[in-house]
PDB file of N, CA and C in Angstrom:
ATOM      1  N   UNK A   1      11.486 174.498 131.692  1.00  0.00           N
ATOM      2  CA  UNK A   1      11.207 173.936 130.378  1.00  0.00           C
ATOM      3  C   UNK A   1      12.061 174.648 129.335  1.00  0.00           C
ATOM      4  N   UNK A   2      12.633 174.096 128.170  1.00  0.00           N
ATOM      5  CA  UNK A   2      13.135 174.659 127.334  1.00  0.00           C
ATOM      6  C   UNK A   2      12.741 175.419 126.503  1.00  0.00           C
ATOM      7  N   UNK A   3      12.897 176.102 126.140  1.00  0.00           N
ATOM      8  CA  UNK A   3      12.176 177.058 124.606  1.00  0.00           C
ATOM      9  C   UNK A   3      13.390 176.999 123.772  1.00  0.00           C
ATOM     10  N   UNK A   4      12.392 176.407 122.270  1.00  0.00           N
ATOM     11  CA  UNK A   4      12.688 175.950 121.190  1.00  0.00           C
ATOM     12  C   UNK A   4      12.671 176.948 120.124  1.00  0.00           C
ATOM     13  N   UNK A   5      13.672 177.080 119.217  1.00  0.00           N
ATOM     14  CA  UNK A   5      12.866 178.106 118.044  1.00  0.00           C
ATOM     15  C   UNK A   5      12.745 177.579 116.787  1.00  0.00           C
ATOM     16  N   UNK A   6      11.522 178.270 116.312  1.00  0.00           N
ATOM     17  CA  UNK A   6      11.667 178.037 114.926  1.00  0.00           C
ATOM     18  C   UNK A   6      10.922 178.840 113.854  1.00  0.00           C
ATOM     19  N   UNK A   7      11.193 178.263 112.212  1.00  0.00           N
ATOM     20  CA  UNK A   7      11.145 179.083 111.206  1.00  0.00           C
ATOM     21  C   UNK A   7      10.185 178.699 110.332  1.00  0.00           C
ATOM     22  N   UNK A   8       8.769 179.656 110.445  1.00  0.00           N
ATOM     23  CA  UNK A   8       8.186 179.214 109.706  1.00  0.00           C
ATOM     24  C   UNK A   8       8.146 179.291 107.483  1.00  0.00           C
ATOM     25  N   UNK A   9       8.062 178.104 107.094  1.00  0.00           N
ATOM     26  CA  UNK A   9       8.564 177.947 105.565  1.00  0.00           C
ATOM     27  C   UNK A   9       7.545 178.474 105.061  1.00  0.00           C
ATOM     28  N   UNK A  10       6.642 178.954 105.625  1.00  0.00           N
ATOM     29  CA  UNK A  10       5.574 179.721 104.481  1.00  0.00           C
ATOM     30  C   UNK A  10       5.836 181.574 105.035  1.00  0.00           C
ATOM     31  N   UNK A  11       5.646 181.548 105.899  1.00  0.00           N
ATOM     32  CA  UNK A  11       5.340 183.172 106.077  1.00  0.00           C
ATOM     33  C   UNK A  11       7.004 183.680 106.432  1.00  0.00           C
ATOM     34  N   UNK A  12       8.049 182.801 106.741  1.00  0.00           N
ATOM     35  CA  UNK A  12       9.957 183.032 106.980  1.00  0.00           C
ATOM     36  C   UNK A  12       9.657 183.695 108.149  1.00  0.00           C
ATOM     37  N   UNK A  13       8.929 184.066 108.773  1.00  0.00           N
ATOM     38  CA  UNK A  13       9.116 184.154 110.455  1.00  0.00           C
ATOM     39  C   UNK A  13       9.218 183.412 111.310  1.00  0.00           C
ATOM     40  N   UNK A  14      10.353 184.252 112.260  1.00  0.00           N
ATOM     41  CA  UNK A  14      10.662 182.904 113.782  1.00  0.00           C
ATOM     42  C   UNK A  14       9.726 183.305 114.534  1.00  0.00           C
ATOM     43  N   UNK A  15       9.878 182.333 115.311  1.00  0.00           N
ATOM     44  CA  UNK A  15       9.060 182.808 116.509  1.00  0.00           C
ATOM     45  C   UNK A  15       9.772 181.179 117.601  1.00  0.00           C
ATOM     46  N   UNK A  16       9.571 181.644 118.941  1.00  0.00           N
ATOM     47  CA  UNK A  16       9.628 180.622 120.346  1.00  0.00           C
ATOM     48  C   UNK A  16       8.660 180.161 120.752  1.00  0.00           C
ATOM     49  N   UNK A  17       8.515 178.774 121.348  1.00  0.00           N
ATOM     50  CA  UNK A  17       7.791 178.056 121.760  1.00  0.00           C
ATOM     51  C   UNK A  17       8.554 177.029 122.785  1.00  0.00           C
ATOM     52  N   UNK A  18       7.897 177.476 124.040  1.00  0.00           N
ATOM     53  CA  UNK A  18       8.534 176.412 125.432  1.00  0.00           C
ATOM     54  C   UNK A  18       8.084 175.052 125.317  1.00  0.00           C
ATOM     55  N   UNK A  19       8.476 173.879 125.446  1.00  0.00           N
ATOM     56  CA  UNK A  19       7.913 173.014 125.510  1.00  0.00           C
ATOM     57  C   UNK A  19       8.773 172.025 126.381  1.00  0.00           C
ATOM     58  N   UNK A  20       7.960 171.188 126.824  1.00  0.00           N
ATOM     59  CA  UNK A  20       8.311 170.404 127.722  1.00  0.00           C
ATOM     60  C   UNK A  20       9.280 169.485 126.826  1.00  0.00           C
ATOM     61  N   UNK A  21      10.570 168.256 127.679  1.00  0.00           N
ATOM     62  CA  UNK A  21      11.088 167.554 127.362  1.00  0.00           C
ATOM     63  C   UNK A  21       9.902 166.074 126.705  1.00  0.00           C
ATOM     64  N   UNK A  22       9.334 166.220 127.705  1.00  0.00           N
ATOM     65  CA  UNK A  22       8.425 164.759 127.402  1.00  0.00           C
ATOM     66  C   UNK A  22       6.992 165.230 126.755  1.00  0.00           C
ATOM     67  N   UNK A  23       6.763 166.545 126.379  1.00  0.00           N
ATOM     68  CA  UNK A  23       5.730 167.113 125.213  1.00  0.00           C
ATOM     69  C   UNK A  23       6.318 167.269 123.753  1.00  0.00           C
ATOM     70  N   UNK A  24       7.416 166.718 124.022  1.00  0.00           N
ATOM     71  CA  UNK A  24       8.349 167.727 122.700  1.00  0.00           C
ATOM     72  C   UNK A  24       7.963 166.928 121.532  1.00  0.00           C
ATOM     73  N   UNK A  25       7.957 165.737 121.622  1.00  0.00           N
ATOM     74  CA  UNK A  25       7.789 164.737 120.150  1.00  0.00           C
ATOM     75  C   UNK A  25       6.271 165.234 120.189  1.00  0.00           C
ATOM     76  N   UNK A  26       5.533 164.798 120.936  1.00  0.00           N
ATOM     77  CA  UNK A  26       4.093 164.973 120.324  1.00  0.00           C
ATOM     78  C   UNK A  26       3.142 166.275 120.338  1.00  0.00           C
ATOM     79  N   UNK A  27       3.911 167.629 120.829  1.00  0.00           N
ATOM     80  CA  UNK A  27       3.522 168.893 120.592  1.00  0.00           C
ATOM     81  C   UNK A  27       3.465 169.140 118.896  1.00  0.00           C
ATOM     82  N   UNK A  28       2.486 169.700 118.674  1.00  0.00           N
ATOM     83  CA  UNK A  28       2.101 169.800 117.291  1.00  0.00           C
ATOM     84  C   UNK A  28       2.246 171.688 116.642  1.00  0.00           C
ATOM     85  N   UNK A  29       3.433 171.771 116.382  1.00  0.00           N
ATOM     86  CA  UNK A  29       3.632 173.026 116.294  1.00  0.00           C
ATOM     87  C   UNK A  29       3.315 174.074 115.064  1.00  0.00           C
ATOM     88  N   UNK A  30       2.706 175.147 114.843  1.00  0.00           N
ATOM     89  CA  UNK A  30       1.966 175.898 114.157  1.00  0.00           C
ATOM     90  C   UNK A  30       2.563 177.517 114.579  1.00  0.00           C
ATOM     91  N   UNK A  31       2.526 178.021 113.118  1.00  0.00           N
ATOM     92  CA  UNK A  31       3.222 179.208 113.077  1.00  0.00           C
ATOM     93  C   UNK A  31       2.257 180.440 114.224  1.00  0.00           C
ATOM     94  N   UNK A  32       3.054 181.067 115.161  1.00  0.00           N
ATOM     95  CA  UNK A  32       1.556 182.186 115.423  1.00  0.00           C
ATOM     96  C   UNK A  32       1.075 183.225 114.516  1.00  0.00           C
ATOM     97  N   UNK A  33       2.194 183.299 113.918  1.00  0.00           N
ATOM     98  CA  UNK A  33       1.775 184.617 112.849  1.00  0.00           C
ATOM     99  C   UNK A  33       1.173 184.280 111.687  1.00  0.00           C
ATOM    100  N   UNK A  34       0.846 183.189 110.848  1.00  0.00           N
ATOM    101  CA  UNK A  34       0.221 182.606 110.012  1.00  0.00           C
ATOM    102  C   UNK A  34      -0.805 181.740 109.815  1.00  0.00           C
ATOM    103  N   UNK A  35      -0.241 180.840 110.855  1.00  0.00           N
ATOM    104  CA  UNK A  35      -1.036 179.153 111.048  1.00  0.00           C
ATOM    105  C   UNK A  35      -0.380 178.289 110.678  1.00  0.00           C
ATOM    106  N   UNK A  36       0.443 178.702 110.116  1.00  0.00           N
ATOM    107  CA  UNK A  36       1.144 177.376 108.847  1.00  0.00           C
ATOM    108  C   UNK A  36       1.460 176.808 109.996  1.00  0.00           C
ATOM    109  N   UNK A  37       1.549 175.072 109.532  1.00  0.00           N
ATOM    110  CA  UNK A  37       2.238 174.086 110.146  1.00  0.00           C
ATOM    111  C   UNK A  37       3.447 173.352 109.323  1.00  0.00           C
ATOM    112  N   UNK A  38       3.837 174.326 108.496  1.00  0.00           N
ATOM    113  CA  UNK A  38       4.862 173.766 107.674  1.00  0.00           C
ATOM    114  C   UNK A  38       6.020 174.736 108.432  1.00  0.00           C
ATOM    115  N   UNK A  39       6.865 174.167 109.774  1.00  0.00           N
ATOM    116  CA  UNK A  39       7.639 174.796 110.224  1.00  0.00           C
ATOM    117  C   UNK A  39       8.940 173.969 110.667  1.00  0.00           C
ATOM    118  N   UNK A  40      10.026 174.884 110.689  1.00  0.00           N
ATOM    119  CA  UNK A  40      11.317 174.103 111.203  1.00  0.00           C
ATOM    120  C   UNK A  40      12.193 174.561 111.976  1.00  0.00           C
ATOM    121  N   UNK A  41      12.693 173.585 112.989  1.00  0.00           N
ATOM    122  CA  UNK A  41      13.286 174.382 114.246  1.00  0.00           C
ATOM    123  C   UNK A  41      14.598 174.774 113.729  1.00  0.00           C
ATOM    124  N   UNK A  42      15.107 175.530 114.584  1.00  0.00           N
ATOM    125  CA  UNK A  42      16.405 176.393 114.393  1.00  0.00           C
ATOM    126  C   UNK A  42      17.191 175.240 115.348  1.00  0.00           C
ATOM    127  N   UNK A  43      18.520 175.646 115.089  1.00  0.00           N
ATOM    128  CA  UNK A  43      19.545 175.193 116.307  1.00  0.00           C
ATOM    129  C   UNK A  43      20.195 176.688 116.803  1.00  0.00           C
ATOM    130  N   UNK A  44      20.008 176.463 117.710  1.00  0.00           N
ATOM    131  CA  UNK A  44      20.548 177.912 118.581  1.00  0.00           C
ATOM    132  C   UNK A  44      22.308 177.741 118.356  1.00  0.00           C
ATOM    133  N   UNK A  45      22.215 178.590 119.695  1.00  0.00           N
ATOM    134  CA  UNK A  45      23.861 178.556 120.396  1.00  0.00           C
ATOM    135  C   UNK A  45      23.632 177.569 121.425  1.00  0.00           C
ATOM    136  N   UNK A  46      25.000 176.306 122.145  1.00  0.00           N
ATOM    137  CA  UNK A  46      25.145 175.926 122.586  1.00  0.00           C
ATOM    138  C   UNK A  46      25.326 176.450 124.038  1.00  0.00           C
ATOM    139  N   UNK A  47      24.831 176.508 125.202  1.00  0.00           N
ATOM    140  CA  UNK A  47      24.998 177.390 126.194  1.00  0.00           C
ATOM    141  C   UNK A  47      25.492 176.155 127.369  1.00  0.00           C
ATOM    142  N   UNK A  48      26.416 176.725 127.960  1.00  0.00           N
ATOM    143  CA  UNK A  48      27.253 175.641 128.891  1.00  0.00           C
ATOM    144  C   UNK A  48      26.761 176.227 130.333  1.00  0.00           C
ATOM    145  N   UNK A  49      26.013 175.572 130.902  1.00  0.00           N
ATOM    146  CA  UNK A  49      26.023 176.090 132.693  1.00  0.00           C
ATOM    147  C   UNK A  49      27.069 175.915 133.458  1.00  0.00           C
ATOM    148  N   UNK A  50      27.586 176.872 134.153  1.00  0.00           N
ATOM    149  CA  UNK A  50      28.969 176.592 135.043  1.00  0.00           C
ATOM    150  C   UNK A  50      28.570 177.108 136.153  1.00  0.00           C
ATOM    151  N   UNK A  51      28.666 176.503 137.568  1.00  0.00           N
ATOM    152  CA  UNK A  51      28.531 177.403 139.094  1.00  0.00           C
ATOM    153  C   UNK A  51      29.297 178.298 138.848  1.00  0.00           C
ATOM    154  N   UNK A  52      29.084 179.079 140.079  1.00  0.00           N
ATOM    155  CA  UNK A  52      29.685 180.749 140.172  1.00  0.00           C
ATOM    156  C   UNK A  52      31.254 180.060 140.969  1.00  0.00           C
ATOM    157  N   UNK A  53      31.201 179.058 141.330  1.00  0.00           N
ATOM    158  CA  UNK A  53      32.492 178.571 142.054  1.00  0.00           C
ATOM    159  C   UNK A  53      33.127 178.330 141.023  1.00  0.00           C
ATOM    160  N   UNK A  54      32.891 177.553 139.975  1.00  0.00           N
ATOM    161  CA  UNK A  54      33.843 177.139 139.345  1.00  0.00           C
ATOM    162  C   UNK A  54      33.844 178.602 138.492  1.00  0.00           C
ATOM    163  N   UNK A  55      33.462 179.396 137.783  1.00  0.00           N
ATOM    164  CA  UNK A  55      33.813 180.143 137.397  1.00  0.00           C
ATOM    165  C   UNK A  55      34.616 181.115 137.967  1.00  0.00           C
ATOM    166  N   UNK A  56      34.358 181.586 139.197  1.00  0.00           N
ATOM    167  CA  UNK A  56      35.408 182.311 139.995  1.00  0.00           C
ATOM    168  C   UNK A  56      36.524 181.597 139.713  1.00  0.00           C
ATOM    169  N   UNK A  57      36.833 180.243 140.033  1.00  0.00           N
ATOM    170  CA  UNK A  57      38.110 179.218 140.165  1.00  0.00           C
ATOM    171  C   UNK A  57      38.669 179.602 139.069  1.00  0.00           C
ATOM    172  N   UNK A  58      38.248 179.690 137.581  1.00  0.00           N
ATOM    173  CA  UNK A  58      38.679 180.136 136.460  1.00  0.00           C
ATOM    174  C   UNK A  58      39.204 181.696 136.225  1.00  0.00           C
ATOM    175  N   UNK A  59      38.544 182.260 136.764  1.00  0.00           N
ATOM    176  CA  UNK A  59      38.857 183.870 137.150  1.00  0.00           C
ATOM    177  C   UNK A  59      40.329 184.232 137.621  1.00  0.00           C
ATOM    178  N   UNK A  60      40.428 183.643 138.641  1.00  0.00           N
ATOM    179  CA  UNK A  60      41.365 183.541 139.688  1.00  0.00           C
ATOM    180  C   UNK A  60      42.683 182.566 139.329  1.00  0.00           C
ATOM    181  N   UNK A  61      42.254 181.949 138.253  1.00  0.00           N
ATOM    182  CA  UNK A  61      43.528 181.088 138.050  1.00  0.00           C
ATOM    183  C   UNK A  61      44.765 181.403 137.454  1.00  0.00           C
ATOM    184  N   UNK A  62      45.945 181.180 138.507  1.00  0.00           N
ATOM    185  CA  UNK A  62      47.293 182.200 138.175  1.00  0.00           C
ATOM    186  C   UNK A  62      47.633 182.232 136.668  1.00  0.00           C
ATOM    187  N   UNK A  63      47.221 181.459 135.825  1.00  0.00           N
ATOM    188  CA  UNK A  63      47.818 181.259 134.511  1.00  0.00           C
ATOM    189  C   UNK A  63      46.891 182.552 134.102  1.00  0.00           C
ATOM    190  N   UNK A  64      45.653 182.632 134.139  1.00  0.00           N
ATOM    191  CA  UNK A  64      45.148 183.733 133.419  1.00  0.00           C
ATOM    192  C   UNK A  64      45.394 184.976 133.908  1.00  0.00           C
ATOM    193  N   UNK A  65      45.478 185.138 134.754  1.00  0.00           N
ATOM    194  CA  UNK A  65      45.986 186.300 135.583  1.00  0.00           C
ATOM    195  C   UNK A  65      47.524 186.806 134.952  1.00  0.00           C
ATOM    196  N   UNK A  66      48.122 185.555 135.096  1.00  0.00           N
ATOM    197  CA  UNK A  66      49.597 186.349 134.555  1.00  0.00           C
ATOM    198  C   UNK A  66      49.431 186.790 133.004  1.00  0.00           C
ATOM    199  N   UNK A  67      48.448 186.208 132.144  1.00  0.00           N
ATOM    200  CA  UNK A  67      48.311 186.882 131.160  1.00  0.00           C
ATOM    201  C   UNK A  67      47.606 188.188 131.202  1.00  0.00           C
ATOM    202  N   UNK A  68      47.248 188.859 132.367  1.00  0.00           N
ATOM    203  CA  UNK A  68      46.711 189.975 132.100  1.00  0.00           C
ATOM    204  C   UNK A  68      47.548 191.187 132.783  1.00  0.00           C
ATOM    205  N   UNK A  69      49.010 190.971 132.988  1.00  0.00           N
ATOM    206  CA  UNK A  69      49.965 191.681 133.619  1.00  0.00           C
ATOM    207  C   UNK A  69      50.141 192.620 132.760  1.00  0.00           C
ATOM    208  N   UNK A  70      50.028 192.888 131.694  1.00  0.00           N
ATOM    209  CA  UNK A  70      50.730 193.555 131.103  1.00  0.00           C
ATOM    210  C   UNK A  70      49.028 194.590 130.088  1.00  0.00           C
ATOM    211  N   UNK A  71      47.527 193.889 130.429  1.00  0.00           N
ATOM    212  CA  UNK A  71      46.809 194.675 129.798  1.00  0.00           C
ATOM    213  C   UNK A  71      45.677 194.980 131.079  1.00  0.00           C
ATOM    214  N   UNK A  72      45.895 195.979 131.925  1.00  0.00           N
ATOM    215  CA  UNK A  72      44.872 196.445 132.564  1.00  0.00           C
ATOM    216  C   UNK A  72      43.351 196.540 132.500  1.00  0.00           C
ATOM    217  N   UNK A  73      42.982 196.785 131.319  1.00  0.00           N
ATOM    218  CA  UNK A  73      41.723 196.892 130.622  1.00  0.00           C
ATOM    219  C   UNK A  73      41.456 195.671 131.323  1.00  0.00           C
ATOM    220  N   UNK A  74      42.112 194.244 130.756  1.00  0.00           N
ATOM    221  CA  UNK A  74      41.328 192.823 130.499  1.00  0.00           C
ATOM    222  C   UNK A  74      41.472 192.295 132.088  1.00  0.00           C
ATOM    223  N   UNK A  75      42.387 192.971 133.571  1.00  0.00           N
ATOM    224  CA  UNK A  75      42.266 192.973 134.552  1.00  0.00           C
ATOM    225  C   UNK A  75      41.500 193.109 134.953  1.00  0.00           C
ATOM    226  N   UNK A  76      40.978 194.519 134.516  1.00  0.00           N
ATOM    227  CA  UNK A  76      39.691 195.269 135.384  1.00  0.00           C
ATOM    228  C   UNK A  76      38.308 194.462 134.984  1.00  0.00           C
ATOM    229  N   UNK A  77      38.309 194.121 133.419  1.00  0.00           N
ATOM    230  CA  UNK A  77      36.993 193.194 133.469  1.00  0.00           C
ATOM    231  C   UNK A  77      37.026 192.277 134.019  1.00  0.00           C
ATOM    232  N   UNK A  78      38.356 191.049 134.233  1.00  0.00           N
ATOM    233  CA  UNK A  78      37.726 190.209 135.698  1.00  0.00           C
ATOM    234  C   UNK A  78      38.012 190.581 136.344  1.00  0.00           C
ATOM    235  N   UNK A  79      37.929 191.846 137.440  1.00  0.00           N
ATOM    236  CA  UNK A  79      37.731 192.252 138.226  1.00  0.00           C
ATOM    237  C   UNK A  79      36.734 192.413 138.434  1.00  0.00           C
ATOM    238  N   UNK A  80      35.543 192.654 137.760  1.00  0.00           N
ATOM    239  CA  UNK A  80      34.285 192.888 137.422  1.00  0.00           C
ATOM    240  C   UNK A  80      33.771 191.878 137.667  1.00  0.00           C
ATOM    241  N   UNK A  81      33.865 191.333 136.685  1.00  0.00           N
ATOM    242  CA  UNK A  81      32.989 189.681 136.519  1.00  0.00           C
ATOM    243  C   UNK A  81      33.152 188.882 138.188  1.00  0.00           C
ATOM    244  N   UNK A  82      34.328 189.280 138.671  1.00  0.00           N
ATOM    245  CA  UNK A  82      34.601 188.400 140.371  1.00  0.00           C
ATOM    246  C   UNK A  82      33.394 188.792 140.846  1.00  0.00           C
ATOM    247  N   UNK A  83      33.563 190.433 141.335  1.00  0.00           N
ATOM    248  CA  UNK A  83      32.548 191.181 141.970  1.00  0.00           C
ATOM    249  C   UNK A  83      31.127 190.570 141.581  1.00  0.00           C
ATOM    250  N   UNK A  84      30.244 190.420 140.385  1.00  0.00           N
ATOM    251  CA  UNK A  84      29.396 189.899 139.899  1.00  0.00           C
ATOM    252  C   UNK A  84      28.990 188.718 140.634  1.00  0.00           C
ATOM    253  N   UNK A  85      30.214 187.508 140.379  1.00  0.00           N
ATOM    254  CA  UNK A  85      29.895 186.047 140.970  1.00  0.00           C
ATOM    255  C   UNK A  85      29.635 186.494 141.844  1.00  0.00           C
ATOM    256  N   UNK A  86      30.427 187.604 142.566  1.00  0.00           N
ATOM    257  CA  UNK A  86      30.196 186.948 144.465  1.00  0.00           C
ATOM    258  C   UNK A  86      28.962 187.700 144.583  1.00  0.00           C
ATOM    259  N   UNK A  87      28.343 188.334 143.546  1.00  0.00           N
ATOM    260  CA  UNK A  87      27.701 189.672 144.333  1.00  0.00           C
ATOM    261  C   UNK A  87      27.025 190.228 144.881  1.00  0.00           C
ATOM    262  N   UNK A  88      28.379 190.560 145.244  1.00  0.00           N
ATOM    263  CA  UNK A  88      28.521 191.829 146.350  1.00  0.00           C
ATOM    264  C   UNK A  88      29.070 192.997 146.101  1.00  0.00           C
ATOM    265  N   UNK A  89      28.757 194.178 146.809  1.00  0.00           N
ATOM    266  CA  UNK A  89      29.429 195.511 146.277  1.00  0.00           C
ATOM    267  C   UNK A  89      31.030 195.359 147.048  1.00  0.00           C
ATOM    268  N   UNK A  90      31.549 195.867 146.373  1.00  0.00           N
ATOM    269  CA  UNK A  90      33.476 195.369 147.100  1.00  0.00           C
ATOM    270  C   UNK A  90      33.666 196.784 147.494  1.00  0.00           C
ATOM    271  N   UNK A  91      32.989 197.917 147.167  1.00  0.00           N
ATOM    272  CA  UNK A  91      32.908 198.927 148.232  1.00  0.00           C
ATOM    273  C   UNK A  91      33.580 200.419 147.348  1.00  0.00           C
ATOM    274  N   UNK A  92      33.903 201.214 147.503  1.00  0.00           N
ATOM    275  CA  UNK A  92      34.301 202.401 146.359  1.00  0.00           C
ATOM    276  C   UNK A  92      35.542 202.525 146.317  1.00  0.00           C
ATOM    277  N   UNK A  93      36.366 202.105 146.939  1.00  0.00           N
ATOM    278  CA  UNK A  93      37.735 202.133 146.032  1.00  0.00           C
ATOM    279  C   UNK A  93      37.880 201.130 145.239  1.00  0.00           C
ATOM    280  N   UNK A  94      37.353 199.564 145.433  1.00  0.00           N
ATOM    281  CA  UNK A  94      37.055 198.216 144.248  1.00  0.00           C
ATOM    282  C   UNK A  94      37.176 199.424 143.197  1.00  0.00           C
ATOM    283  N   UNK A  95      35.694 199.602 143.433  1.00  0.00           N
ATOM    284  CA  UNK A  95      34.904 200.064 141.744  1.00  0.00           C
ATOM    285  C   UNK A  95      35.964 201.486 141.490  1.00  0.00           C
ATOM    286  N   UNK A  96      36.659 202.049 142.340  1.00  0.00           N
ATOM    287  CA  UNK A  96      37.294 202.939 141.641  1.00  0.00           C
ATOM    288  C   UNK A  96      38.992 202.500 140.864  1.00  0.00           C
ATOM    289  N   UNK A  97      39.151 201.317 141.566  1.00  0.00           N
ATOM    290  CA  UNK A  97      40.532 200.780 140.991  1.00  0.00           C
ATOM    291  C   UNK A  97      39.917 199.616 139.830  1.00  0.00           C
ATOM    292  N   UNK A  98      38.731 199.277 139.551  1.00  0.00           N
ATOM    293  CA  UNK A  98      38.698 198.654 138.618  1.00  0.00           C
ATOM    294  C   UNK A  98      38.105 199.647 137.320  1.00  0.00           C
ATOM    295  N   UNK A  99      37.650 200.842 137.286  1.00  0.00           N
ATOM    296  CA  UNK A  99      37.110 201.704 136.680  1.00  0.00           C
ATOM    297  C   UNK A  99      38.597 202.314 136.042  1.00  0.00           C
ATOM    298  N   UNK A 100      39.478 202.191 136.826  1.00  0.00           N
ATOM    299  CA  UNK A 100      40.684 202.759 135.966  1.00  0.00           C
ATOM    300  C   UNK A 100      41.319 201.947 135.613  1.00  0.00           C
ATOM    301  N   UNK A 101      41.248 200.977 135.923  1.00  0.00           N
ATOM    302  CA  UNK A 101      41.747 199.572 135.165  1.00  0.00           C
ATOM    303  C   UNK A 101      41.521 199.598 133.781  1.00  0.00           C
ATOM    304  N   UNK A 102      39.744 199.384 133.726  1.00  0.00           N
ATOM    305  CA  UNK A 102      38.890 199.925 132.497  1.00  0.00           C
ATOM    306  C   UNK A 102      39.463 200.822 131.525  1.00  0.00           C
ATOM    307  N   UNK A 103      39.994 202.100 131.753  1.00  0.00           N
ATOM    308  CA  UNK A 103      40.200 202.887 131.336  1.00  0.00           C
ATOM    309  C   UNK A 103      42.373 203.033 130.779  1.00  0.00           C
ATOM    310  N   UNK A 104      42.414 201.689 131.267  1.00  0.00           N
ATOM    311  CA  UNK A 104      43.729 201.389 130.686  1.00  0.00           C
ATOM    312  C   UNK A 104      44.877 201.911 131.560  1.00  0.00           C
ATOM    313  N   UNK A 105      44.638 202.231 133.170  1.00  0.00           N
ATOM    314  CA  UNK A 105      45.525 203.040 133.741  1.00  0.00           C
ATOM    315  C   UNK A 105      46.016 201.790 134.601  1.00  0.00           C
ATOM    316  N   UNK A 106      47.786 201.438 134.467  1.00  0.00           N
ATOM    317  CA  UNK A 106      48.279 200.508 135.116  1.00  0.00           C
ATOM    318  C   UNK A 106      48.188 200.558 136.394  1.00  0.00           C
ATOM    319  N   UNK A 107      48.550 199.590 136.700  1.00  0.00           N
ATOM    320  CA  UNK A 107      48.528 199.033 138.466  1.00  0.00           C
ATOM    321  C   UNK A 107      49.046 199.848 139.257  1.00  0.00           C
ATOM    322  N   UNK A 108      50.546 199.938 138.654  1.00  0.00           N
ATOM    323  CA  UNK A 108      51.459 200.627 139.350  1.00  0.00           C
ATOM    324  C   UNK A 108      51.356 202.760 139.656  1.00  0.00           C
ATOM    325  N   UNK A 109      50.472 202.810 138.511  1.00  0.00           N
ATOM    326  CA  UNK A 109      49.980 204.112 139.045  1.00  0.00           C
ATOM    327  C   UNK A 109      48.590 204.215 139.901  1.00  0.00           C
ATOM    328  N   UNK A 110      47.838 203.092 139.788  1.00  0.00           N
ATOM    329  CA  UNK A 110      46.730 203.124 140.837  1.00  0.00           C
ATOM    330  C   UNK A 110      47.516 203.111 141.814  1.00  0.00           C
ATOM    331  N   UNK A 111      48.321 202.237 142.393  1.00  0.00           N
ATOM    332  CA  UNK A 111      48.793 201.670 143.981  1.00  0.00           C
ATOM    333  C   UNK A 111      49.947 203.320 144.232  1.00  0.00           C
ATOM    334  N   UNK A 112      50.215 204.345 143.233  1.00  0.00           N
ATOM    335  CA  UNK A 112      50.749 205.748 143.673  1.00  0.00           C
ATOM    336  C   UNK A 112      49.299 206.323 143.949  1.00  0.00           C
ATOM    337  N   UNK A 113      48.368 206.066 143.447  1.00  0.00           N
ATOM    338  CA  UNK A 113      47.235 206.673 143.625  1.00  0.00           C
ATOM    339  C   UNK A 113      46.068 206.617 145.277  1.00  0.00           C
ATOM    340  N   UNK A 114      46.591 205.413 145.334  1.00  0.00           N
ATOM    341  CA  UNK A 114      45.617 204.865 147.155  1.00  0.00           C
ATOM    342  C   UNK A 114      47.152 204.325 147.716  1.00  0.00           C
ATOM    343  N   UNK A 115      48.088 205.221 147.958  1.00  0.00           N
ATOM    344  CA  UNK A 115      49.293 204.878 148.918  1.00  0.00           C
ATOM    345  C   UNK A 115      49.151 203.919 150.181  1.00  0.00           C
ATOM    346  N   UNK A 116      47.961 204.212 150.616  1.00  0.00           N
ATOM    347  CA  UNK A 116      47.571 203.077 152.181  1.00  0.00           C
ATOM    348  C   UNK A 116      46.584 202.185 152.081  1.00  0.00           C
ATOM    349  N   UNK A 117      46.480 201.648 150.472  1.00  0.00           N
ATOM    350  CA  UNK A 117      45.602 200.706 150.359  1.00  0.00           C
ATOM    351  C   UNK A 117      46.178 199.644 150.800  1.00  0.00           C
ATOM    352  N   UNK A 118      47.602 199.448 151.189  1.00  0.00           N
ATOM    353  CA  UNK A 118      47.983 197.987 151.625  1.00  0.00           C
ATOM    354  C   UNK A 118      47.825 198.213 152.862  1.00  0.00           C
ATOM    355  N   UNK A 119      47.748 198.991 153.598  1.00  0.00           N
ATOM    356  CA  UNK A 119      47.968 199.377 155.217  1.00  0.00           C
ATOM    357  C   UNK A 119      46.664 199.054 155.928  1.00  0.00           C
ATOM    358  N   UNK A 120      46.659 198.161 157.088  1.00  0.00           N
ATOM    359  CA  UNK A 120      45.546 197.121 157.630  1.00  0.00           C
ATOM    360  C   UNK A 120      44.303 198.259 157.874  1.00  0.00           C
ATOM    361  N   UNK A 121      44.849 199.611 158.096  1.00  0.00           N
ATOM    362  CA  UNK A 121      43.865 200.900 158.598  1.00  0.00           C
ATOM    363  C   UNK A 121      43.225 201.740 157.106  1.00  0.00           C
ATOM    364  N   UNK A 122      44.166 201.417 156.471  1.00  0.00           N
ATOM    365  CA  UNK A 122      44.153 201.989 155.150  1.00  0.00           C
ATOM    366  C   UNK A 122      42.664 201.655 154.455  1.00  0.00           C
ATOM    367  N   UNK A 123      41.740 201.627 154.798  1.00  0.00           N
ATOM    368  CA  UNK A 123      40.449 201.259 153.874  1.00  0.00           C
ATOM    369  C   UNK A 123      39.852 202.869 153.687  1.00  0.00           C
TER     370      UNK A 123
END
């Protein structure tokens, strides 16, 4: 069910109230903190649902990626956010090459840093 907000015009406090789609016209709404029934809903933020697929798909997509060649920081947070969708723990060097990501340290000195991270034994 959705929850609605709103503002009551006598006492200026919000407050939430869930209500059903098909209760919504004829729910009769009243302030809790007052009583007043002189109240008016808010409009929120617009919130978009996306699967974790398609958001990964967005993650992963070479155009955004090549924009993040050059700022590590904004790497390492989707690096993050991947881990999240799928999640799963990606294991302690992940979180240690995305933690220095974080911390603004380029690629090219992580990959001097785990020399046999490309190497099939190398985990």
């Amino acid at each position: 069910m959705p929850t609605y907000e709103f503002r009551c015009q006598n006492c200026k406090k919000r407050f939430d109230l869930t209500i059903s789609y098909t209760a919504y016209e004829t729910t009769k709404v009243t302030c809790p903190h007052c009583g007043s029934e002189e109240v008016s809903r808010l409009i929120g933020r617009v919130r978009v649902a996306r699967n974790s697929m398609q958001h990964l798909a967005d993650l992963a997509d070479p155009e955004n990626l090549s924009q993040m060649e050059d700022n590590p920081r904004a790497l390492g947070k989707a690096m993050k956010e991947m881990q999240g969708e799928l999640g799963e723990d990606m294991g302690g060097e992940f979180s240690e090459v995305v933690d220095r990501l974080e911390k603004g340290q380029s690629p090219d000195e992580i990959d001097q840093a785990f020399p046999d991270a490309d190497s099939p034994e190398g985990y």
